[in-house]
C-alpha atoms as a PDB file:
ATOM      1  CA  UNK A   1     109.748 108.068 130.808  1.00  0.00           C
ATOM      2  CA  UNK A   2     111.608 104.706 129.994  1.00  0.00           C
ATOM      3  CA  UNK A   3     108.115 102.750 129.200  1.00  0.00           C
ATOM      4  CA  UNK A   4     107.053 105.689 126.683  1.00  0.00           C
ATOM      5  CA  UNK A   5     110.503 105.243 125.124  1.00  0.00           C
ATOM      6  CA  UNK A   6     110.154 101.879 125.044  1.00  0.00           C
ATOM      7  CA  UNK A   7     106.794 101.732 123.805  1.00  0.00           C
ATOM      8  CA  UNK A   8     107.998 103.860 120.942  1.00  0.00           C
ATOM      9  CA  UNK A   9     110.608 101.472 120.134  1.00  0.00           C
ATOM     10  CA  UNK A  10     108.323  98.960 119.721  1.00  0.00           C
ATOM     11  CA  UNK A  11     105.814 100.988 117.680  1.00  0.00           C
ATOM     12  CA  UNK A  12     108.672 102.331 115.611  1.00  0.00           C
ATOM     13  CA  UNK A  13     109.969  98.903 114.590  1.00  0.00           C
ATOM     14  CA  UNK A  14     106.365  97.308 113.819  1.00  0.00           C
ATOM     15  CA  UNK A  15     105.690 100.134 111.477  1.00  0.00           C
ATOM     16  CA  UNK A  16     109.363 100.002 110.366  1.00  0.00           C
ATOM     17  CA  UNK A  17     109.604  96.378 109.537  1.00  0.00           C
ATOM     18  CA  UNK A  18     106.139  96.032 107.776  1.00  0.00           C
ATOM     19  CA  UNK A  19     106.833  98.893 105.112  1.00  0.00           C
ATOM     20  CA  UNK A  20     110.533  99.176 104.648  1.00  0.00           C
ATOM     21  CA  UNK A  21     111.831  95.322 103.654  1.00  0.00           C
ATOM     22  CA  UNK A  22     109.938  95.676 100.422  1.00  0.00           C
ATOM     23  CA  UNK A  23     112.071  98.943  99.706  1.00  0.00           C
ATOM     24  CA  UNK A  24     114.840  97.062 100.591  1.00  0.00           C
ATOM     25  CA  UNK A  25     115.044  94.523  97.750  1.00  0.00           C
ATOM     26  CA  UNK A  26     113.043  96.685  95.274  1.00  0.00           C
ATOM     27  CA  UNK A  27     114.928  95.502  92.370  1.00  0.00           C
ATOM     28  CA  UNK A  28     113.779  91.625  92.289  1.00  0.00           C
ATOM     29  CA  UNK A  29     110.103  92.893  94.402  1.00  0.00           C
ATOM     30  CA  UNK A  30     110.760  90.413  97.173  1.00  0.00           C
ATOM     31  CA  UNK A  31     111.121  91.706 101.389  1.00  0.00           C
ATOM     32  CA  UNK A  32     114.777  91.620 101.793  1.00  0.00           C
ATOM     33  CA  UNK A  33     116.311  91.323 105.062  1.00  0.00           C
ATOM     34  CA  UNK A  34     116.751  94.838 105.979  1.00  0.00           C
ATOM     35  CA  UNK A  35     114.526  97.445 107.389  1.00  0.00           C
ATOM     36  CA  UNK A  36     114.641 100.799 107.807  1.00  0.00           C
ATOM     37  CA  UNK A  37     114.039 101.802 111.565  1.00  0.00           C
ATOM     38  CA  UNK A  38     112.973 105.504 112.394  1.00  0.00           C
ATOM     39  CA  UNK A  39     113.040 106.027 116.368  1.00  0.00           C
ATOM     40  CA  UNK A  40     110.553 108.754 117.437  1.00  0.00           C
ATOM     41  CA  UNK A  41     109.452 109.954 120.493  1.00  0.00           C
ATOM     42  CA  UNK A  42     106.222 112.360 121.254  1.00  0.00           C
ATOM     43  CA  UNK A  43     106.553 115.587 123.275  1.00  0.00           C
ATOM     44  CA  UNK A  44     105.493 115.326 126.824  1.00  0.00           C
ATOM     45  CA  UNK A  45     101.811 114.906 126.625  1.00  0.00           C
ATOM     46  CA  UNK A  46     101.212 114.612 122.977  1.00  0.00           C
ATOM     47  CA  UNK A  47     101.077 110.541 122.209  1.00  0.00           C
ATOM     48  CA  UNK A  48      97.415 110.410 120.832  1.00  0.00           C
ATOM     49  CA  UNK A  49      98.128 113.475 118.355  1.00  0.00           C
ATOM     50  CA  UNK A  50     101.238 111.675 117.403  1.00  0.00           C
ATOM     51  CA  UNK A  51     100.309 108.126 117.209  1.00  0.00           C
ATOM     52  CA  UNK A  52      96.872 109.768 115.195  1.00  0.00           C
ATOM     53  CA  UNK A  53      99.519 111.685 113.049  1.00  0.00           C
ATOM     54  CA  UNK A  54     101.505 108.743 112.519  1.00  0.00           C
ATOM     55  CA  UNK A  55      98.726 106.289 111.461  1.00  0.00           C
ATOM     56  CA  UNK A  56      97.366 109.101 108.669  1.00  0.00           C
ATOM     57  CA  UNK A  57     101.055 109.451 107.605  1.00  0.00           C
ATOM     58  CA  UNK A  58     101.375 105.532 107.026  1.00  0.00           C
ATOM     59  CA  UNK A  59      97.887 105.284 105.345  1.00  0.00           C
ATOM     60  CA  UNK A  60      99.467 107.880 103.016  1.00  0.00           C
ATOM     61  CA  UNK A  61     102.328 105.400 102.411  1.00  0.00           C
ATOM     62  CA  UNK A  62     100.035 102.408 101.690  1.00  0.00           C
ATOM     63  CA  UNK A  63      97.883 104.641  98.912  1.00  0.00           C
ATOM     64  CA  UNK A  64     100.881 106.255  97.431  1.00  0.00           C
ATOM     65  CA  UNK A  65     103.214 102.617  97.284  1.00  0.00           C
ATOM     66  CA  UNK A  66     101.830 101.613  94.588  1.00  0.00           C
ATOM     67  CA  UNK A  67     102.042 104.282  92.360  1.00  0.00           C
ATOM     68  CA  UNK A  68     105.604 105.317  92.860  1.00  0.00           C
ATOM     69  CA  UNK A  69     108.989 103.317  92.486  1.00  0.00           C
ATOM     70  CA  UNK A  70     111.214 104.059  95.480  1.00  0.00           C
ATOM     71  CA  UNK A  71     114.453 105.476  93.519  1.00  0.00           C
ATOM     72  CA  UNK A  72     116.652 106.758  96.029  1.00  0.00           C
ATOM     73  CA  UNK A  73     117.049 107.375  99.924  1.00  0.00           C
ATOM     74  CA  UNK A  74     120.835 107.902 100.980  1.00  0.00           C
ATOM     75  CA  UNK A  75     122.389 110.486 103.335  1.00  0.00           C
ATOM     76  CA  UNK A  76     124.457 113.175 102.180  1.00  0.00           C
ATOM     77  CA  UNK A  77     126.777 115.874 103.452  1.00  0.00           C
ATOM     78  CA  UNK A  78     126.890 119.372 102.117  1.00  0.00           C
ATOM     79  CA  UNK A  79     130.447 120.562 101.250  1.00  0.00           C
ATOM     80  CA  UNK A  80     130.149 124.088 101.897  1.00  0.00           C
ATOM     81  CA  UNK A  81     134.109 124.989 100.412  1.00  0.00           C
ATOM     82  CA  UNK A  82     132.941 123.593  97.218  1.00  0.00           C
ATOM     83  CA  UNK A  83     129.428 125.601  97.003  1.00  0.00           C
ATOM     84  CA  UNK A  84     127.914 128.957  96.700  1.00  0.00           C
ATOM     85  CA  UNK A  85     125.065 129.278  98.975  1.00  0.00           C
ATOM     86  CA  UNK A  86     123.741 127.750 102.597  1.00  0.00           C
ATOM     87  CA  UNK A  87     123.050 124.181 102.364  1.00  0.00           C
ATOM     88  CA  UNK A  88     119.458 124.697 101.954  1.00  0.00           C
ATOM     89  CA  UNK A  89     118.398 125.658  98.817  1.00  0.00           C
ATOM     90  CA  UNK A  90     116.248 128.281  97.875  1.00  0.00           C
ATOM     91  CA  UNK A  91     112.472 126.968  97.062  1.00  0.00           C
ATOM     92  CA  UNK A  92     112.417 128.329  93.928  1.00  0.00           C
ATOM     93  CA  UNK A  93     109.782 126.757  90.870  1.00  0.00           C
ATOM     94  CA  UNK A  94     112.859 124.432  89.235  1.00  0.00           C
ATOM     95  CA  UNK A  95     116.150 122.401  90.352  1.00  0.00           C
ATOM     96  CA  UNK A  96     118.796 121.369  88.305  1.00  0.00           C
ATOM     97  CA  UNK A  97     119.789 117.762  90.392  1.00  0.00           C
ATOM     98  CA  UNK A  98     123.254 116.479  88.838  1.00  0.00           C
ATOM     99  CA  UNK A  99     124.246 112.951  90.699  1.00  0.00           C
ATOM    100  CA  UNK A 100     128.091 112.408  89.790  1.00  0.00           C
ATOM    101  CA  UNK A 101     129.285 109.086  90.162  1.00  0.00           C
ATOM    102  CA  UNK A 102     133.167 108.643  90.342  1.00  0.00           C
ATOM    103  CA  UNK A 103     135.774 105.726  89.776  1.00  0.00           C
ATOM    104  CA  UNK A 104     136.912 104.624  92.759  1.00  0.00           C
ATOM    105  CA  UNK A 105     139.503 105.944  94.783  1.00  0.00           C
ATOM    106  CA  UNK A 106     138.749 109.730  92.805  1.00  0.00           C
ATOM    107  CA  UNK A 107     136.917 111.439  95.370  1.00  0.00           C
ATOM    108  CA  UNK A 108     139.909 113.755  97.000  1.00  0.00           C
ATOM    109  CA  UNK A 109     141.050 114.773  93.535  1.00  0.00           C
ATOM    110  CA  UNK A 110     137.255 115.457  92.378  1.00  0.00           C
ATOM    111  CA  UNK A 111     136.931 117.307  95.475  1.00  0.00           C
ATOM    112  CA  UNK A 112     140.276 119.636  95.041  1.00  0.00           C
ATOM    113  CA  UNK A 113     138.762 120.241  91.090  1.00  0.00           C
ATOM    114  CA  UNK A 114     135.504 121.759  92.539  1.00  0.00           C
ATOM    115  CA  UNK A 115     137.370 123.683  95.141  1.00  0.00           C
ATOM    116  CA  UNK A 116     139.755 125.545  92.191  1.00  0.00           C
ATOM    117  CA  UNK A 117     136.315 126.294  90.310  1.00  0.00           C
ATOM    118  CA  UNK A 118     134.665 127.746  93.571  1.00  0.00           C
ATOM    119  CA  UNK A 119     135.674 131.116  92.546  1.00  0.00           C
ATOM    120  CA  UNK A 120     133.703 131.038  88.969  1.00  0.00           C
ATOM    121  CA  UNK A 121     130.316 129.778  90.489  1.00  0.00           C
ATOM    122  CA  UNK A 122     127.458 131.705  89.164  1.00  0.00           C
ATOM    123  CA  UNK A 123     123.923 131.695  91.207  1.00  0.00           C
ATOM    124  CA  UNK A 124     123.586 129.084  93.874  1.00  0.00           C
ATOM    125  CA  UNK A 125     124.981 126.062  93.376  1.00  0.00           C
ATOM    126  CA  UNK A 126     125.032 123.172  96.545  1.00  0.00           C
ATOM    127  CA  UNK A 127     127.637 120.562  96.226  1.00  0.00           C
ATOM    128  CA  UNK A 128     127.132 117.217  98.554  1.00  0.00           C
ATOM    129  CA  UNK A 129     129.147 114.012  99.445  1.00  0.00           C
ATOM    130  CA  UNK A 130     127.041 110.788  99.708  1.00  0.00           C
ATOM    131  CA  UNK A 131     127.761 109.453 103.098  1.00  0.00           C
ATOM    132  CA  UNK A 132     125.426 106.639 103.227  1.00  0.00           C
ATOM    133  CA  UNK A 133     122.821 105.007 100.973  1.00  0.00           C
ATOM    134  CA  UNK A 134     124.357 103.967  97.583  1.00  0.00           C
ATOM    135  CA  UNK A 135     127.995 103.219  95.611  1.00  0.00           C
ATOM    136  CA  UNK A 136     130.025 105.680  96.529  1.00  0.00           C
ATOM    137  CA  UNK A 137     131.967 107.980  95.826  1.00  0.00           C
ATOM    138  CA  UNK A 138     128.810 109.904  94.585  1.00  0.00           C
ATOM    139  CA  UNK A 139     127.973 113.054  94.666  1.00  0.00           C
ATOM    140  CA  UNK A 140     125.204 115.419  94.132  1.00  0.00           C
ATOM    141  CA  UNK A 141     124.871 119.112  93.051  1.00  0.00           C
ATOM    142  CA  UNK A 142     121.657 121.459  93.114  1.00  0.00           C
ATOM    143  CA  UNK A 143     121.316 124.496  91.354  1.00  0.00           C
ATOM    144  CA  UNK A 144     117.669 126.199  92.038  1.00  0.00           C
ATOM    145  CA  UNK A 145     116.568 128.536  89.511  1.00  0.00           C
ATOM    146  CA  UNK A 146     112.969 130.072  89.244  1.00  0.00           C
ATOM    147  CA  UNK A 147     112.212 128.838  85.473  1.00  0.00           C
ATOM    148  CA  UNK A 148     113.157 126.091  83.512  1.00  0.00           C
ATOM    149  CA  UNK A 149     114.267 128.637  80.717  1.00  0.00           C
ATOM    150  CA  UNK A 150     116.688 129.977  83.021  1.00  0.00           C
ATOM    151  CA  UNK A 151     118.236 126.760  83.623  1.00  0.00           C
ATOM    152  CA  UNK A 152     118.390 126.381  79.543  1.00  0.00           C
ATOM    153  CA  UNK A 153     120.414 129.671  79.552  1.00  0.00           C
ATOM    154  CA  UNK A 154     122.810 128.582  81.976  1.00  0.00           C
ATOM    155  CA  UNK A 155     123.588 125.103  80.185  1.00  0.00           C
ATOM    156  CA  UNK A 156     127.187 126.447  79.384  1.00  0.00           C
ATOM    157  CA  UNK A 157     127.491 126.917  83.362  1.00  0.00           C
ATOM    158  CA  UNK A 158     126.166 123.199  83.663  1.00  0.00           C
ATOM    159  CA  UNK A 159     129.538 121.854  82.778  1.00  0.00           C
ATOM    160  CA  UNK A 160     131.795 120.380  85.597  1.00  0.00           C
ATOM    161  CA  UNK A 161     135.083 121.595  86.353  1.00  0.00           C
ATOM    162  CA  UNK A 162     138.279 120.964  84.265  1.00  0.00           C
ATOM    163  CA  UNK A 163     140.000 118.168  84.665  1.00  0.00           C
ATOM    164  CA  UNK A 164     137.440 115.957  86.274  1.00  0.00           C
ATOM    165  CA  UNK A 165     136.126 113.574  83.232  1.00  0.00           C
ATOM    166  CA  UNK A 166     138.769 110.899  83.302  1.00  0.00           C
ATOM    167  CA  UNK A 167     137.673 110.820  87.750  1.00  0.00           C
ATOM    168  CA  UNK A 168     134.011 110.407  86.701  1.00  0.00           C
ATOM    169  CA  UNK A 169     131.966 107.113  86.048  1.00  0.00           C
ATOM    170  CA  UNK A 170     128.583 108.316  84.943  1.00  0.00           C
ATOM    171  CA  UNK A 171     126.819 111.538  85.714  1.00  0.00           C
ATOM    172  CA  UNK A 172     122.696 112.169  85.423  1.00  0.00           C
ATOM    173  CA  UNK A 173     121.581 115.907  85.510  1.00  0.00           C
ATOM    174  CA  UNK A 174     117.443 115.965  86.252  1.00  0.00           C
ATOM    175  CA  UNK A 175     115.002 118.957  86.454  1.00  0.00           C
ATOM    176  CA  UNK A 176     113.345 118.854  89.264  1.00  0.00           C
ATOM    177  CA  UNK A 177     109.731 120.834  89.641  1.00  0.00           C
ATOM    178  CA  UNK A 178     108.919 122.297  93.529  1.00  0.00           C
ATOM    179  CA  UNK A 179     105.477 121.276  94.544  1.00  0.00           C
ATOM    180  CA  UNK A 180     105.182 123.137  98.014  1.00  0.00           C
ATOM    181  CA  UNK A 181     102.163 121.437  99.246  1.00  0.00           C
ATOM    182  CA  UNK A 182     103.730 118.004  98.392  1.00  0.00           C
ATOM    183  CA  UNK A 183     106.535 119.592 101.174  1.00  0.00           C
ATOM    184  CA  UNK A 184     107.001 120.526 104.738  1.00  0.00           C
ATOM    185  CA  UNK A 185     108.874 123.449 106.285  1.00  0.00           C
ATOM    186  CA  UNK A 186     108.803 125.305 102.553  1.00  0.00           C
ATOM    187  CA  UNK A 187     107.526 129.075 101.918  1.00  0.00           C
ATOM    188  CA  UNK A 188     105.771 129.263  98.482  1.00  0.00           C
ATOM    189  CA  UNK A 189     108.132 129.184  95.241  1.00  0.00           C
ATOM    190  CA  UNK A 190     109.828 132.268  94.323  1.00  0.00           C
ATOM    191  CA  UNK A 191     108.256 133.861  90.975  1.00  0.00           C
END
């Protein structure tokens, strides 16, 4: 058992190091020093599936690199007190992303703001603290809805909670569209 781990080390970090250093330094397009280092191991008995898996999933990442611009990849932790709903949202057709960037030292005070508008929450609305990934404090908030017009009605429930603009540096609210068969794990989009 220690070999296969082993040998999945090693795999890991070859495929690790010649993908991820570019993503690294995106900004200036040069391989940075870091490298972003995924550890996986196979079930008992299934190495060829994976490492045949694994290869088709990197192809993937060599076709699709050069059409995309890596924008974001940070960790986050869901603050259920501050949110109506489980963490997960619901696949429905559109998401309202807002990313909330705050001065520093404003996170506790940003925090207590959300928790006094819990109560007034309408639909589900997911509230998470970056951890990892990006300046912090930073925080992100998803509100699915099944149509993009039904976002546009709620705009007047789009608004953060009192008291919070002097604590916050810059905000960006995106629409987001669900593709289900560019995810895993999802059931179709709710109508």
């Amino acid at each position: 058992m220690g070999n296969d781990r082993e040998a999945s080390l090693a795999r890991d970090r070859r495929h690790g190091s010649s993908d991820a250093p570019r993503r690294s330094n995106r900004r200036s397009n040069r391989e940075g020093p870091y490298a972003r280092i995924a550890v996986l191991r196979p079930h008992d008995g299934r190495t060829v599936e994976f490492e045949a898996g694994y290869i088709r999933h990197l192809e993937w990442h060599r076709q699709a690199a050069p059409h995309v611009e890596y924008v974001g990849n940070a960790v986050y932790e869901y603050l259920p007190g501050l949110s109506r709903g489980t963490g997960e949202p619901q696949p429905t057709a559109r998401l309202e992303l807002t990313t909330v960037d705050l001065v520093p030292g404003a996170g506790g005070a940003f925090e207590a703001a959300l928790g006094a508008a819990h109560p007034t929450l309408a639909g589900e609305t997911l509230w998470y603290r970056m951890v990892a990934g990006g300046a912090v404090p930073r925080y992100a908030r998803l509100r699915p809805r099944p149509t993009l017009s039904a976002l546009l009605d709620e705009r007047s429930d789009q608004a953060l909670a009192d008291g919070v603009k002097d604590l916050i540096a810059r905000t960006t609210v995106e629409i987001l569209t669900l593709r289900p068969t560019l995810s895993l794990g999802l059931p179709p989009a709710r109508e």
